[in-house]
C-alpha atoms as a PDB file:
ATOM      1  CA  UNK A   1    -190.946 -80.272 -48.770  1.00  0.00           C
ATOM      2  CA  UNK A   2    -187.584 -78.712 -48.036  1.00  0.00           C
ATOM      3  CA  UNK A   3    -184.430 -80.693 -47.446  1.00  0.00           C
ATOM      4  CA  UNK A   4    -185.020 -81.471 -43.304  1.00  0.00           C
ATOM      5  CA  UNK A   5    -181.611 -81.376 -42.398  1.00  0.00           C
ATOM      6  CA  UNK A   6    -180.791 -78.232 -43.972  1.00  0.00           C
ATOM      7  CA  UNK A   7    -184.174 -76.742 -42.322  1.00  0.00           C
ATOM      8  CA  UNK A   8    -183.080 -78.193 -39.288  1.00  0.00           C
ATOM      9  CA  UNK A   9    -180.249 -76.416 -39.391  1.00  0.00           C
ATOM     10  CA  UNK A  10    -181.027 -73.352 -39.755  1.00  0.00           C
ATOM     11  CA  UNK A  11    -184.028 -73.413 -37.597  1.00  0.00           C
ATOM     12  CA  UNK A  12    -182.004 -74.076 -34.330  1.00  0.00           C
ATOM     13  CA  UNK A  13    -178.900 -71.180 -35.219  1.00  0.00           C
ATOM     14  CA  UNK A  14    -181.870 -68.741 -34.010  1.00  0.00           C
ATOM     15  CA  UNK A  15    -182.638 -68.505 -30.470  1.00  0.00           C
ATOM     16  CA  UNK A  16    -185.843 -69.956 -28.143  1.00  0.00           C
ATOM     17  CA  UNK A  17    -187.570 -66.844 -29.287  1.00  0.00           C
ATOM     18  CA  UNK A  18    -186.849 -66.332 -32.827  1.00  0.00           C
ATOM     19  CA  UNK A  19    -187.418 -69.654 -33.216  1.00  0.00           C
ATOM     20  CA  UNK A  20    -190.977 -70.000 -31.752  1.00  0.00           C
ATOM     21  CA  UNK A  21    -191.906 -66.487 -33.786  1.00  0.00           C
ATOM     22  CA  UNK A  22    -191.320 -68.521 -36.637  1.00  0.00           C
ATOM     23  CA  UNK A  23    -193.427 -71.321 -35.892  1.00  0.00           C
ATOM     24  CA  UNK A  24    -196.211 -68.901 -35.450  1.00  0.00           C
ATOM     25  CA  UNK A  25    -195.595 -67.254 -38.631  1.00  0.00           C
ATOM     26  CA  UNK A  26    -196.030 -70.633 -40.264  1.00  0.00           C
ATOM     27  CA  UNK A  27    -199.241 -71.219 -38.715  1.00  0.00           C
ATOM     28  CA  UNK A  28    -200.589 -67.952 -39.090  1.00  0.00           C
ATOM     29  CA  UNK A  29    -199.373 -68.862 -42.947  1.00  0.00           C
ATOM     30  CA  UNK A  30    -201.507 -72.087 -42.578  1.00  0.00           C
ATOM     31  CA  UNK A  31    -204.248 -70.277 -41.766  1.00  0.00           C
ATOM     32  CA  UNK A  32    -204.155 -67.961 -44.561  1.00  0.00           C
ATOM     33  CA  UNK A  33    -203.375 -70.837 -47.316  1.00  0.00           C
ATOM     34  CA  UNK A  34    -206.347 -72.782 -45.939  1.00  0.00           C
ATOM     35  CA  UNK A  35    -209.037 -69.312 -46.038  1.00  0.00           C
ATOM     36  CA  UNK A  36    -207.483 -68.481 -49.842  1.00  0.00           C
ATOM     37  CA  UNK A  37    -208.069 -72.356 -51.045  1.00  0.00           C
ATOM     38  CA  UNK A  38    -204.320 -72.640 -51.342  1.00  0.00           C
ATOM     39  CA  UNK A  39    -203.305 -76.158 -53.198  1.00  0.00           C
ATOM     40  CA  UNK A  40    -204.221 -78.802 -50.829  1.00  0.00           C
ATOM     41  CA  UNK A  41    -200.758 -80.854 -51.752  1.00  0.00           C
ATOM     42  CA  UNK A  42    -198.990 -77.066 -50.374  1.00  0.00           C
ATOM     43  CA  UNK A  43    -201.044 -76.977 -47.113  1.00  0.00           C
ATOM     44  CA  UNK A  44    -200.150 -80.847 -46.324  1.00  0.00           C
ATOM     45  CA  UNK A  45    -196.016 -80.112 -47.157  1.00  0.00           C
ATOM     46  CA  UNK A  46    -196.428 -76.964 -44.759  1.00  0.00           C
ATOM     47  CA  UNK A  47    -198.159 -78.892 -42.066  1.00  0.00           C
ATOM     48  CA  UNK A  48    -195.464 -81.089 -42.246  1.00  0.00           C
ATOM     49  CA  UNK A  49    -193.215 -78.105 -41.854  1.00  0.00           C
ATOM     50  CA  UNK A  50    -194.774 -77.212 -38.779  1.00  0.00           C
ATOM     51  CA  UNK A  51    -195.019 -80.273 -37.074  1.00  0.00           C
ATOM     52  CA  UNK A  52    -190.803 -80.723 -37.457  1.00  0.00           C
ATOM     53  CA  UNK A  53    -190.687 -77.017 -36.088  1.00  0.00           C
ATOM     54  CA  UNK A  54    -192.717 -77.708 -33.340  1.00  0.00           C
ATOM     55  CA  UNK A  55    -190.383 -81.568 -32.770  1.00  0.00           C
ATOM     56  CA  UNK A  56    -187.148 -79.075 -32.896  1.00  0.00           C
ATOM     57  CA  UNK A  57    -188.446 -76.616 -30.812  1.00  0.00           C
ATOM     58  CA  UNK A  58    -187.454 -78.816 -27.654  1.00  0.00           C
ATOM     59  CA  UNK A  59    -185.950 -76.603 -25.819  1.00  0.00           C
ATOM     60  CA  UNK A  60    -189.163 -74.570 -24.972  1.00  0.00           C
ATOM     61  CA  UNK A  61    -191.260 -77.945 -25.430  1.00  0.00           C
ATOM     62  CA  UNK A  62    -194.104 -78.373 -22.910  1.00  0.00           C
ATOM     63  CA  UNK A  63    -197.167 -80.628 -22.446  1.00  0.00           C
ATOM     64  CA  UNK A  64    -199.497 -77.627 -25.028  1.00  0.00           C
ATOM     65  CA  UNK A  65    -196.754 -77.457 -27.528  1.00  0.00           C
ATOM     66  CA  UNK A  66    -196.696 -81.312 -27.595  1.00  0.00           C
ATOM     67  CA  UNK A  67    -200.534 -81.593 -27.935  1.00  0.00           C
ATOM     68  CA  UNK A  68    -200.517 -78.616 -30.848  1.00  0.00           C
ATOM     69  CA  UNK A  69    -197.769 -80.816 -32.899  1.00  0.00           C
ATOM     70  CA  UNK A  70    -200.140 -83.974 -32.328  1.00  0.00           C
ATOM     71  CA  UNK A  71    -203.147 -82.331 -33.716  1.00  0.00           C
ATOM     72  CA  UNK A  72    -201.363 -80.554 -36.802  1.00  0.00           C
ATOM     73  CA  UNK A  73    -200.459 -84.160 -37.271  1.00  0.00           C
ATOM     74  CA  UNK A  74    -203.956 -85.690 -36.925  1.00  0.00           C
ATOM     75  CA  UNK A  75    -205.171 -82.914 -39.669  1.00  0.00           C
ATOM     76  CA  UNK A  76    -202.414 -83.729 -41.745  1.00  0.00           C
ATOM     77  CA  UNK A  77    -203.241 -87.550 -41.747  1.00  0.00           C
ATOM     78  CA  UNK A  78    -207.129 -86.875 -42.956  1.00  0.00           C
ATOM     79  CA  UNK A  79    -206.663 -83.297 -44.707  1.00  0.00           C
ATOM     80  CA  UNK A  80    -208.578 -82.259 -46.926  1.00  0.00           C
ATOM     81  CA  UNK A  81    -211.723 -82.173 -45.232  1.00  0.00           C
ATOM     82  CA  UNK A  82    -213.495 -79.416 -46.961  1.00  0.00           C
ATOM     83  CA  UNK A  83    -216.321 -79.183 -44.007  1.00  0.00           C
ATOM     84  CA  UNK A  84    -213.754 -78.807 -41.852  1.00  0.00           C
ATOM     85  CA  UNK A  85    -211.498 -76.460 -43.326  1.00  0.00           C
ATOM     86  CA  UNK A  86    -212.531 -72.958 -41.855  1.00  0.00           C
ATOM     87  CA  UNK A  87    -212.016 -74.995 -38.293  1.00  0.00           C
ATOM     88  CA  UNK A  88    -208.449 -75.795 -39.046  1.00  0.00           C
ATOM     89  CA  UNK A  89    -207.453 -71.962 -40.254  1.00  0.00           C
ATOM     90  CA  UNK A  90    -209.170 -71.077 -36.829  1.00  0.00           C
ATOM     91  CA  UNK A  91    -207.080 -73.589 -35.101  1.00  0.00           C
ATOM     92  CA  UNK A  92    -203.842 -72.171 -36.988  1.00  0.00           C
ATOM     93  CA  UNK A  93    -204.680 -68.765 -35.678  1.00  0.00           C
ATOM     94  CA  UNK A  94    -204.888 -69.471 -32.042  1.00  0.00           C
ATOM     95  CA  UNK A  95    -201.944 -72.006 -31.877  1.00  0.00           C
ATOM     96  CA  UNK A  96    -200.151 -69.120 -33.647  1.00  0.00           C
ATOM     97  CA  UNK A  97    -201.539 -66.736 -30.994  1.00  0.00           C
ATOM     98  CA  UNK A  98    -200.521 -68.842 -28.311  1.00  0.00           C
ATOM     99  CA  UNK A  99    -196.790 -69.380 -29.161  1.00  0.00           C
ATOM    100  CA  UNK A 100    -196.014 -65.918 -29.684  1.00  0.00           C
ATOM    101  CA  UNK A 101    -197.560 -64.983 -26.164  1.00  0.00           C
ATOM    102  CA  UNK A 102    -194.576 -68.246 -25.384  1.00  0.00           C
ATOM    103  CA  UNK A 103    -192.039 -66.209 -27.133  1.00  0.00           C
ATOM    104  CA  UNK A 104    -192.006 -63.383 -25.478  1.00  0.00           C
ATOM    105  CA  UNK A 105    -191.943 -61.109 -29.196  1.00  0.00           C
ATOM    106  CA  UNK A 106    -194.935 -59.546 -28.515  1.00  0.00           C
END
């Protein structure tokens, strides 16, 4: 994983908007790791990734935003489950979905 303070920083020079686009890029780029077999250490580092996004992304933070950073955690904690791996990618996509509607880019 990335140095966190120099992610950090350049995460919050963008605004509210910019900033939640590119949370739903990386969870849109979750999904497509998980549905190409991408190396399971990778999806776990970028998972990671997105749950600090989602913790600096406080600003525009509400009660679904919260629960979305819990549950990345949660499959982060038991991943891989290779039953459950198309569910995750799906998950991706619509939390991905969802933000963007949030940031207004669309």
């Amino acid at each position: 994983m990335r140095d966190l303070k120099r992610m950090h920083e350049r995460f919050i020079r963008d605004g509210s908007s910019v900033r939640l686009g590119n949370l739903a890029s990386n969870l849109l780029r979750l999904n497509k790791w998980i549905l190409m077999r991408h190396n399971d250490e990778a999806i776990v580092d970028l998972m990671r990734e997105i749950a600090w996004l989602m913790e600096w992304s406080g600003d525009v933070a509400s009660v679904e935003l919260a629960d979305m950073q819990r549950e990345i955690c949660r499959w982060r904690r038991s991943w891989p489950i290779e039953q459950t791996r198309h569910i995750l990618a799906l998950r991706a996509s619509r939390m991905s979905n969802r933000i963007l509607e949030w940031s207004g880019l669309l």
